[in-house]
C-alpha atoms as a PDB file:
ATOM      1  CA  UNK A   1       0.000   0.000   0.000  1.00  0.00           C
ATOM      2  CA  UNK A   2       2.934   2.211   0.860  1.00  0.00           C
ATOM      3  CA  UNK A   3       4.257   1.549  -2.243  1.00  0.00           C
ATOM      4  CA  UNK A   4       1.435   2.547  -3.810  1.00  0.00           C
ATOM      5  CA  UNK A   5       0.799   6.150  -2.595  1.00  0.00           C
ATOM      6  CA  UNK A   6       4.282   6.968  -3.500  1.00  0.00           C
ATOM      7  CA  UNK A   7       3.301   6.061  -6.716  1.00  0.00           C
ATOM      8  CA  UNK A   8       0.103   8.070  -6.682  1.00  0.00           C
ATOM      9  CA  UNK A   9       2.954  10.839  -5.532  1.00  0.00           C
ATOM     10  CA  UNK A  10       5.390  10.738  -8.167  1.00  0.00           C
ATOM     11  CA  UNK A  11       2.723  10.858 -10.854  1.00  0.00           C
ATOM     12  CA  UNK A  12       1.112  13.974  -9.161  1.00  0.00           C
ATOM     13  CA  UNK A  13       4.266  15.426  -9.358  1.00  0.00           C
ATOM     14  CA  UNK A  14       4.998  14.580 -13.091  1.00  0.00           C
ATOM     15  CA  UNK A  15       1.733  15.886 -13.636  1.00  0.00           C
ATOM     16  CA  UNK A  16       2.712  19.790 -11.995  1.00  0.00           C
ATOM     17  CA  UNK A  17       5.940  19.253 -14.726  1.00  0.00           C
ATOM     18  CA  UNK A  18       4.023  18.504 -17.347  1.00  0.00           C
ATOM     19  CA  UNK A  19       0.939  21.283 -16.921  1.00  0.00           C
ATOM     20  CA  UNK A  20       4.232  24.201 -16.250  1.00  0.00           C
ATOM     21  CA  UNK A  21       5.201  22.966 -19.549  1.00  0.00           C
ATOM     22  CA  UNK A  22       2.083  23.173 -21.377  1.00  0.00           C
ATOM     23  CA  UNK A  23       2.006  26.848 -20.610  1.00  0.00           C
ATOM     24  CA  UNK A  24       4.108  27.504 -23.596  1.00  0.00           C
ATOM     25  CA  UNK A  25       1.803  26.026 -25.589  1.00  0.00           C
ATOM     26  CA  UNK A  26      -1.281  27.957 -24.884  1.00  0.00           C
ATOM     27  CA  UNK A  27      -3.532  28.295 -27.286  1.00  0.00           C
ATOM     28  CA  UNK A  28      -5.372  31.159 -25.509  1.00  0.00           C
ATOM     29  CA  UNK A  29      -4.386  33.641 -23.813  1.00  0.00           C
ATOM     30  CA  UNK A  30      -5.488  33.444 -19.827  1.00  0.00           C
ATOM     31  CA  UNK A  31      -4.671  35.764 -17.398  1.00  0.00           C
ATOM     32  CA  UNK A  32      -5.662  33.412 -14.631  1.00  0.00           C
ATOM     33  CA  UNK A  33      -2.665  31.199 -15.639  1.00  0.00           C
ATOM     34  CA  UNK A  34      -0.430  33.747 -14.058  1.00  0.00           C
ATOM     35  CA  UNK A  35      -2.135  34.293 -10.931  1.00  0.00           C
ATOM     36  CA  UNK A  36       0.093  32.329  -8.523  1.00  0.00           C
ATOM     37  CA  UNK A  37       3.357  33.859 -10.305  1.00  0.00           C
ATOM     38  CA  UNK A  38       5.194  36.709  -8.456  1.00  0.00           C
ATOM     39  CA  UNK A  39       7.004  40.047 -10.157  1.00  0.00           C
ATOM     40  CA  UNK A  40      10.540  39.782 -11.080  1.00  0.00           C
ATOM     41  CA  UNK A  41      11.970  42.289  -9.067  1.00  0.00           C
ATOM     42  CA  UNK A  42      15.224  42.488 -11.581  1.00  0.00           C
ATOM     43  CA  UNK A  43      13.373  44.637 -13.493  1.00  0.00           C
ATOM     44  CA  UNK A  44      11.525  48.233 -12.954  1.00  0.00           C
ATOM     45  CA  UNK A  45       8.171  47.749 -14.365  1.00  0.00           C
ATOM     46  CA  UNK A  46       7.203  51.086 -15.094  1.00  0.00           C
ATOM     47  CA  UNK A  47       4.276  50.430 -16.875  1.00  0.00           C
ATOM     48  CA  UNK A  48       0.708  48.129 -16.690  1.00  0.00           C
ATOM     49  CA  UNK A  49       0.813  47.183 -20.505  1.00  0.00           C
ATOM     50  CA  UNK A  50       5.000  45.453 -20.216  1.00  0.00           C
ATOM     51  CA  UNK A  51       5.135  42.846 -16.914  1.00  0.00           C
ATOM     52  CA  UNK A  52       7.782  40.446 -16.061  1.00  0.00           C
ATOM     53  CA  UNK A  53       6.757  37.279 -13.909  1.00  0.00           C
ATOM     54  CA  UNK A  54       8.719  34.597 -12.467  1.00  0.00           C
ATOM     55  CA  UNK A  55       7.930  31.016 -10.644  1.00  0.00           C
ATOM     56  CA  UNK A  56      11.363  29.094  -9.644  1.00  0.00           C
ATOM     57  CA  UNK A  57      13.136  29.217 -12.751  1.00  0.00           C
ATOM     58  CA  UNK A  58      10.938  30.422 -15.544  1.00  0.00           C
ATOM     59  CA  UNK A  59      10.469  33.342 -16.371  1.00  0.00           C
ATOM     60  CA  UNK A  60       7.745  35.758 -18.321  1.00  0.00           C
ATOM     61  CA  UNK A  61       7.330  38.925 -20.003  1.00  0.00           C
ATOM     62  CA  UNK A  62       4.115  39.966 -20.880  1.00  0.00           C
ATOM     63  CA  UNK A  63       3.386  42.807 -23.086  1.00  0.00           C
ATOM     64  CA  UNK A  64       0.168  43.853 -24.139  1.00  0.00           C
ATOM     65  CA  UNK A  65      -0.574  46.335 -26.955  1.00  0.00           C
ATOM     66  CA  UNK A  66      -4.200  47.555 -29.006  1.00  0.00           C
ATOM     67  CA  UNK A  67      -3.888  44.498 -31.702  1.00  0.00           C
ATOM     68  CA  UNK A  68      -2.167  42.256 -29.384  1.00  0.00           C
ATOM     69  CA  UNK A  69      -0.789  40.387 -26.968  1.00  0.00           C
ATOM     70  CA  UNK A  70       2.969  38.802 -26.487  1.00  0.00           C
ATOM     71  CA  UNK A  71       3.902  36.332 -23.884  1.00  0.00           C
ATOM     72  CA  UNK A  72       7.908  35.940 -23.815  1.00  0.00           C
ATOM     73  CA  UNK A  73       8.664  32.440 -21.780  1.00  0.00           C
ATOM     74  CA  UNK A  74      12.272  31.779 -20.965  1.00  0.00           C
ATOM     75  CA  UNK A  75      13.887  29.933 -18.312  1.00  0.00           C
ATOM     76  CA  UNK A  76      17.276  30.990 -16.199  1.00  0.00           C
ATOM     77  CA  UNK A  77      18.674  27.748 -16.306  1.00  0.00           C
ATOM     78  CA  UNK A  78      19.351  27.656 -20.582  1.00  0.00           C
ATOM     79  CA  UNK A  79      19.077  30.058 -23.272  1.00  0.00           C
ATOM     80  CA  UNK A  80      15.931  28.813 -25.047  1.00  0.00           C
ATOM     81  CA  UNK A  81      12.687  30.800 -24.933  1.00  0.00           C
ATOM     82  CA  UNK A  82       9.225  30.575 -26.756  1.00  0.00           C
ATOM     83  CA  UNK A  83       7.254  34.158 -28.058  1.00  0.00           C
ATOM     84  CA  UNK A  84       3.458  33.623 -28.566  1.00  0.00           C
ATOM     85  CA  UNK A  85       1.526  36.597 -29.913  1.00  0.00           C
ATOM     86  CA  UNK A  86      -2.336  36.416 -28.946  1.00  0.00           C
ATOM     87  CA  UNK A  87      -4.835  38.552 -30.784  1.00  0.00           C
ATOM     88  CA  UNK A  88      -6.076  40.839 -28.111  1.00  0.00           C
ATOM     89  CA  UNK A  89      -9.897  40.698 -28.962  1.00  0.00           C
ATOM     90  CA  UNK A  90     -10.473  36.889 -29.257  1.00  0.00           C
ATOM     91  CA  UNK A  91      -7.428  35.988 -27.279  1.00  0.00           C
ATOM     92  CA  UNK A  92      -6.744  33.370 -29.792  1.00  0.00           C
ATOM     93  CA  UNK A  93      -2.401  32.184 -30.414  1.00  0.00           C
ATOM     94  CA  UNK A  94      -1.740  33.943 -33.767  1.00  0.00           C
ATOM     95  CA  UNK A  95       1.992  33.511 -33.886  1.00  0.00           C
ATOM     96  CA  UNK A  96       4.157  30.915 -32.322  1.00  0.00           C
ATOM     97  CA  UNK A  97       7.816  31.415 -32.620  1.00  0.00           C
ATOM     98  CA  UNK A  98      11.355  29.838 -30.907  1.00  0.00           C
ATOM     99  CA  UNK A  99      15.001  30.950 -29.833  1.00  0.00           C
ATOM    100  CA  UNK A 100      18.285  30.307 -28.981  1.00  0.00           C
ATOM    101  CA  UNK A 101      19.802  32.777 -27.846  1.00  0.00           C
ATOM    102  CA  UNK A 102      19.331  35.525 -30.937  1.00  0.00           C
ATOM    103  CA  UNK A 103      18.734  32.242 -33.499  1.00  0.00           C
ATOM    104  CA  UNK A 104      15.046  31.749 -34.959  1.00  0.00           C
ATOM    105  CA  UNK A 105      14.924  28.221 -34.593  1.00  0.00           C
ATOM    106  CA  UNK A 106      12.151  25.488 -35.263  1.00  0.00           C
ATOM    107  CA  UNK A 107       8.795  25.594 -36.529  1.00  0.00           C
ATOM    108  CA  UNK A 108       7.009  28.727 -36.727  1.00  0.00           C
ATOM    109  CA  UNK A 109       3.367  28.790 -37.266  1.00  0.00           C
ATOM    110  CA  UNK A 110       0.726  32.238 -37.883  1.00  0.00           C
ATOM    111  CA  UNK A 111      -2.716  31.331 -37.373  1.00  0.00           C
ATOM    112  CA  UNK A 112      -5.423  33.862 -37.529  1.00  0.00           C
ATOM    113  CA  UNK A 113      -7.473  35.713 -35.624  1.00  0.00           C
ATOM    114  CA  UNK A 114     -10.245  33.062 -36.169  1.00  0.00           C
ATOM    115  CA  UNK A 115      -7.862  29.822 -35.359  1.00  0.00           C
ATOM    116  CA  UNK A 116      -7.015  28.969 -38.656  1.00  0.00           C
ATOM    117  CA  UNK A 117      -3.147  27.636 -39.577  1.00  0.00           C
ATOM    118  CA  UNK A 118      -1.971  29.991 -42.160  1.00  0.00           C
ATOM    119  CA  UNK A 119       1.798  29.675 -43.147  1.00  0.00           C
ATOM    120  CA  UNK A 120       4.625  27.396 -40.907  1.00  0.00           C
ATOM    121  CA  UNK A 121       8.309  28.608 -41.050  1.00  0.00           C
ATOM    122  CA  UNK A 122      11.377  25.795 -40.512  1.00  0.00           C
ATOM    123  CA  UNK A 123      13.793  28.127 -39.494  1.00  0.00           C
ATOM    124  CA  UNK A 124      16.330  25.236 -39.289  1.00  0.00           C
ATOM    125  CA  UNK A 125      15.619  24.033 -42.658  1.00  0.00           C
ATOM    126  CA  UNK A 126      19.031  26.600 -44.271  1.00  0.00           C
ATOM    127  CA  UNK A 127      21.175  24.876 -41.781  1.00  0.00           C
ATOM    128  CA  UNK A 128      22.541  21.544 -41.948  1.00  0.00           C
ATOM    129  CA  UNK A 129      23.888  21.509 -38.604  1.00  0.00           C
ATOM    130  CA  UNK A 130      21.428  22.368 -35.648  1.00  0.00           C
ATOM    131  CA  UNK A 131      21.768  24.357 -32.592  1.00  0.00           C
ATOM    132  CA  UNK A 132      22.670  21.080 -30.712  1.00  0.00           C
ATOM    133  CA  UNK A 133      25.148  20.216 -33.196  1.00  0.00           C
ATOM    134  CA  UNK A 134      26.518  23.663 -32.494  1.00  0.00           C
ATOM    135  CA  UNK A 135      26.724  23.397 -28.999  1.00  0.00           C
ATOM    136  CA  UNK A 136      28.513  20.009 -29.432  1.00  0.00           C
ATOM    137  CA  UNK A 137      31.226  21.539 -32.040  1.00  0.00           C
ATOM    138  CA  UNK A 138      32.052  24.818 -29.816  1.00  0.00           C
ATOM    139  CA  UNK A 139      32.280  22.728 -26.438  1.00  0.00           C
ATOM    140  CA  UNK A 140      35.157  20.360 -28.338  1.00  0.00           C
ATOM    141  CA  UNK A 141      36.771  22.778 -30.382  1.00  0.00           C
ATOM    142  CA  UNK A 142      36.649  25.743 -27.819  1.00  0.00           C
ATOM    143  CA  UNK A 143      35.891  23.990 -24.421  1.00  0.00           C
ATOM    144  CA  UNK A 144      33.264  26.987 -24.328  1.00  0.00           C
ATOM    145  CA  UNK A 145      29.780  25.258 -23.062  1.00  0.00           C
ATOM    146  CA  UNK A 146      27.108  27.233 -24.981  1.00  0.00           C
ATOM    147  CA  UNK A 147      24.579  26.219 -22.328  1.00  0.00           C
ATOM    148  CA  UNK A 148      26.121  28.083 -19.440  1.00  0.00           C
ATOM    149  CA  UNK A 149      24.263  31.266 -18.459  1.00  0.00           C
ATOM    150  CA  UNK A 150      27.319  32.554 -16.338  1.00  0.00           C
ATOM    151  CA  UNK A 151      28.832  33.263 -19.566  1.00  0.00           C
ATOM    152  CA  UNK A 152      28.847  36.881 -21.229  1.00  0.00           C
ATOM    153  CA  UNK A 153      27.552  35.175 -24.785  1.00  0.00           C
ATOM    154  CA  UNK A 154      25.293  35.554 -27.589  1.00  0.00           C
ATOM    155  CA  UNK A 155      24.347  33.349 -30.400  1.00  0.00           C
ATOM    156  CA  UNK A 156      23.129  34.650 -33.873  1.00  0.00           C
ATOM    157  CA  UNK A 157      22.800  32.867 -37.244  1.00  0.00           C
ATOM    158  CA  UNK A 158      22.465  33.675 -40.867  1.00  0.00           C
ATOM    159  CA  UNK A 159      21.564  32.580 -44.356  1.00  0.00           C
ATOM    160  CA  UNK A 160      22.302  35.728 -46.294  1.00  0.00           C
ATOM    161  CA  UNK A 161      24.762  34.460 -48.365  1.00  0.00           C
ATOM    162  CA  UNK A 162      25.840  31.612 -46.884  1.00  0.00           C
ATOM    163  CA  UNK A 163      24.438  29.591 -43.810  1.00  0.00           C
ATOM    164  CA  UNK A 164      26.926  30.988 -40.816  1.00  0.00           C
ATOM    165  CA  UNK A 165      26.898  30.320 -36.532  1.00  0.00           C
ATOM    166  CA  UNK A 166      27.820  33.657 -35.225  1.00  0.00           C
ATOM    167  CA  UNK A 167      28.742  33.511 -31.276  1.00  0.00           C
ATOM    168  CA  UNK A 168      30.326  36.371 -29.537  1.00  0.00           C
ATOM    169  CA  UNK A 169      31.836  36.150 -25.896  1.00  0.00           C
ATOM    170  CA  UNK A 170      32.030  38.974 -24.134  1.00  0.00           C
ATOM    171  CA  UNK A 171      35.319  39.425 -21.728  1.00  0.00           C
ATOM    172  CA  UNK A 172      33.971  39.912 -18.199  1.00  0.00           C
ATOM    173  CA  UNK A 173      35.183  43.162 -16.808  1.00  0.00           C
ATOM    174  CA  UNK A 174      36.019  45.192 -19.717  1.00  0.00           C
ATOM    175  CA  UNK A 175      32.640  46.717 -20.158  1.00  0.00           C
ATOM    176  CA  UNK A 176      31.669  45.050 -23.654  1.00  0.00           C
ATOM    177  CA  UNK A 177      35.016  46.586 -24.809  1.00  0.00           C
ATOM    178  CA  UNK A 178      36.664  43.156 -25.078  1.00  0.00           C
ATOM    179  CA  UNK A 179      34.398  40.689 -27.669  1.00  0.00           C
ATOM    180  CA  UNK A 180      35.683  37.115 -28.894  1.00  0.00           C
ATOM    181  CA  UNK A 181      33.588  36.751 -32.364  1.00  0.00           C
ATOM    182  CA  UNK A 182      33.813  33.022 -33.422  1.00  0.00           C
ATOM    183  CA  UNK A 183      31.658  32.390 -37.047  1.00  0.00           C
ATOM    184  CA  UNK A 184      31.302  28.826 -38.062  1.00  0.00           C
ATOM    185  CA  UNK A 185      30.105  27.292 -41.409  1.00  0.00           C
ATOM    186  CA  UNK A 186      26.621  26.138 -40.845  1.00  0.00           C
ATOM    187  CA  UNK A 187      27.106  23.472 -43.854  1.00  0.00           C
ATOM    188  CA  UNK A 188      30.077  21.744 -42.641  1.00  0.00           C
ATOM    189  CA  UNK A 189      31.674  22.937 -39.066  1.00  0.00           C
ATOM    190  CA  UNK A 190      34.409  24.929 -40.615  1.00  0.00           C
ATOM    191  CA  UNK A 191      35.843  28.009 -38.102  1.00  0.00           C
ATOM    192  CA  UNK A 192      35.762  30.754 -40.586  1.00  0.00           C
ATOM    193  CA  UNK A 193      36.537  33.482 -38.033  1.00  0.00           C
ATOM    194  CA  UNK A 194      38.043  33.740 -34.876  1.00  0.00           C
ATOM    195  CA  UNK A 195      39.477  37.096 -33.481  1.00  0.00           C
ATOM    196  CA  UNK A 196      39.266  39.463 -29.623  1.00  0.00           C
ATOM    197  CA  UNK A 197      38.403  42.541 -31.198  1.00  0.00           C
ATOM    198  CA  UNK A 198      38.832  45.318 -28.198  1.00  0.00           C
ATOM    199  CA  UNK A 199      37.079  48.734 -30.097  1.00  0.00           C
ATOM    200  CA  UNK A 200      34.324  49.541 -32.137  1.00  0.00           C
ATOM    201  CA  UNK A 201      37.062  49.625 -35.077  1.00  0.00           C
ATOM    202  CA  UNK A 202      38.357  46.853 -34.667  1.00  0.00           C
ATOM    203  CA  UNK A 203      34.377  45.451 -35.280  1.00  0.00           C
ATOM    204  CA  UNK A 204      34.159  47.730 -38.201  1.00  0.00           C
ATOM    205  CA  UNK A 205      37.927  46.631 -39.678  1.00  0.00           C
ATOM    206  CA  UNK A 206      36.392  42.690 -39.293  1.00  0.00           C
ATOM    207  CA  UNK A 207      32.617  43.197 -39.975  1.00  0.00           C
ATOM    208  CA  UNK A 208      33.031  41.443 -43.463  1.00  0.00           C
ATOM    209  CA  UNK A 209      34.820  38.452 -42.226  1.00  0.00           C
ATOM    210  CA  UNK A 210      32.613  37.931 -39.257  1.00  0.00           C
ATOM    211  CA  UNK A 211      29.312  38.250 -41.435  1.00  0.00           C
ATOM    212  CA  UNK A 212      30.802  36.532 -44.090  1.00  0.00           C
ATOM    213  CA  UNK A 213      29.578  39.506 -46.263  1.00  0.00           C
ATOM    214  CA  UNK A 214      32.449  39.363 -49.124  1.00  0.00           C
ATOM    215  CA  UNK A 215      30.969  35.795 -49.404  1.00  0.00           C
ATOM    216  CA  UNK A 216      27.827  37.387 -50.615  1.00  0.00           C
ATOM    217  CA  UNK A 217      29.506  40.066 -52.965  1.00  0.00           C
ATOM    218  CA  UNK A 218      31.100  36.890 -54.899  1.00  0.00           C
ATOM    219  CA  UNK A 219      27.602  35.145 -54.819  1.00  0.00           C
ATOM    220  CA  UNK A 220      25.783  37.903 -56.064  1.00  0.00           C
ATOM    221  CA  UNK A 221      28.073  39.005 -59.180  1.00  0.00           C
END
């Protein structure tokens, strides 16, 4: 019988994991959801209409405007966060979107203001190696763990010319002066930059290289 309840136990408590999760996947917008969630004090909130929530680790920014509504859901523990847009009159999800860091990433989906599914987006579909592959390559090449939120990083990603990993480390205690920018072929794993740069010059002098942006003069002559 013992045995039992703690059974009965451990699926309650699966059950609390799962329903925290499902709040990134509302499909309406409730207010009520929030009720038992507490102001993030690390930010002023100077107005009604821009709120930031927290409850243990997660974290939520919720900004409400005359067409809609935006619910930002990120967590303190990794660098991932959801964005779902709700039209403000029906309260209906109208635009479901993903991050990593700076990086669009999987499927995004519009619906509209009456429910129905009118365009998906695979933001990974330009880049043969994912955002875990990425994290994989940088933690053996550069023993740099793209998961740590102690670290002064940012991740960005582009298919302008061609398909590019963009991470930039910032030095801690030289006031952003200091930035490691490391871009990696997002076709193959190939470190095609990897410089400090210390001024806004210096950025300037290696904006090209870092963006890959000759690459795209070549493509397009």
């Amino acid at each position: 019988m013992k045995t039992f309840y703690l059974y009965i136990v451990l699926l309650l408590s699966l059950g609390c994991k799962a329903q925290e999760f499902d709040l990134r996947s509302m499909k309406r917008f409730d207010e009520k959801v929030f009720k038992d969630w507490e102001v993030d004090t690390q930010y002023i909130q100077m107005y009604d209409w821009d709120r930031f929530l927290k409850k243990g680790d997660e974290r939520v920014r919720i900004i409400k405007t005359d067409s809609f509504i935006q619910v930002e859901v990120s967590n303190i523990a990794n660098p991932y966060k959801n964005k779902n847009k709700y039209d403000i009159r029906t309260k209906r999800l109208i635009l479901q979107s993903y991050f990593f860091y700076n990086c669009q990433i999987g499927v995004w989906k519009d619906w509209s203001k009456t429910g129905k599914l009118i365009k998906e987006i695979n933001c990974d579909e330009p880049y043969k190696l994912s955002v875990k592959d990425i994290i994989t390559l940088v933690n053996q090449k550069f023993n740099i763990d793209l998961l740590d939120m102690n670290l002064l990083l940012n991740v960005d990603r582009y298919n302008r010319s061609v398909p590019i990993y963009i991470i930039s480390i910032t030095k801690p205690n030289t006031r952003g002066q200091e930035i490691r920018y490391i871009t990696i072929s997002a076709d193959n794993g190939e470190i095609l930059f990897d410089k400090m740069l210390s001024s806004e010059k210096d950025f300037n002098d290696n904006m090209n290289d870092i963006y890959r942006l000759e690459d795209k003069k070549k493509i397009s002559f």
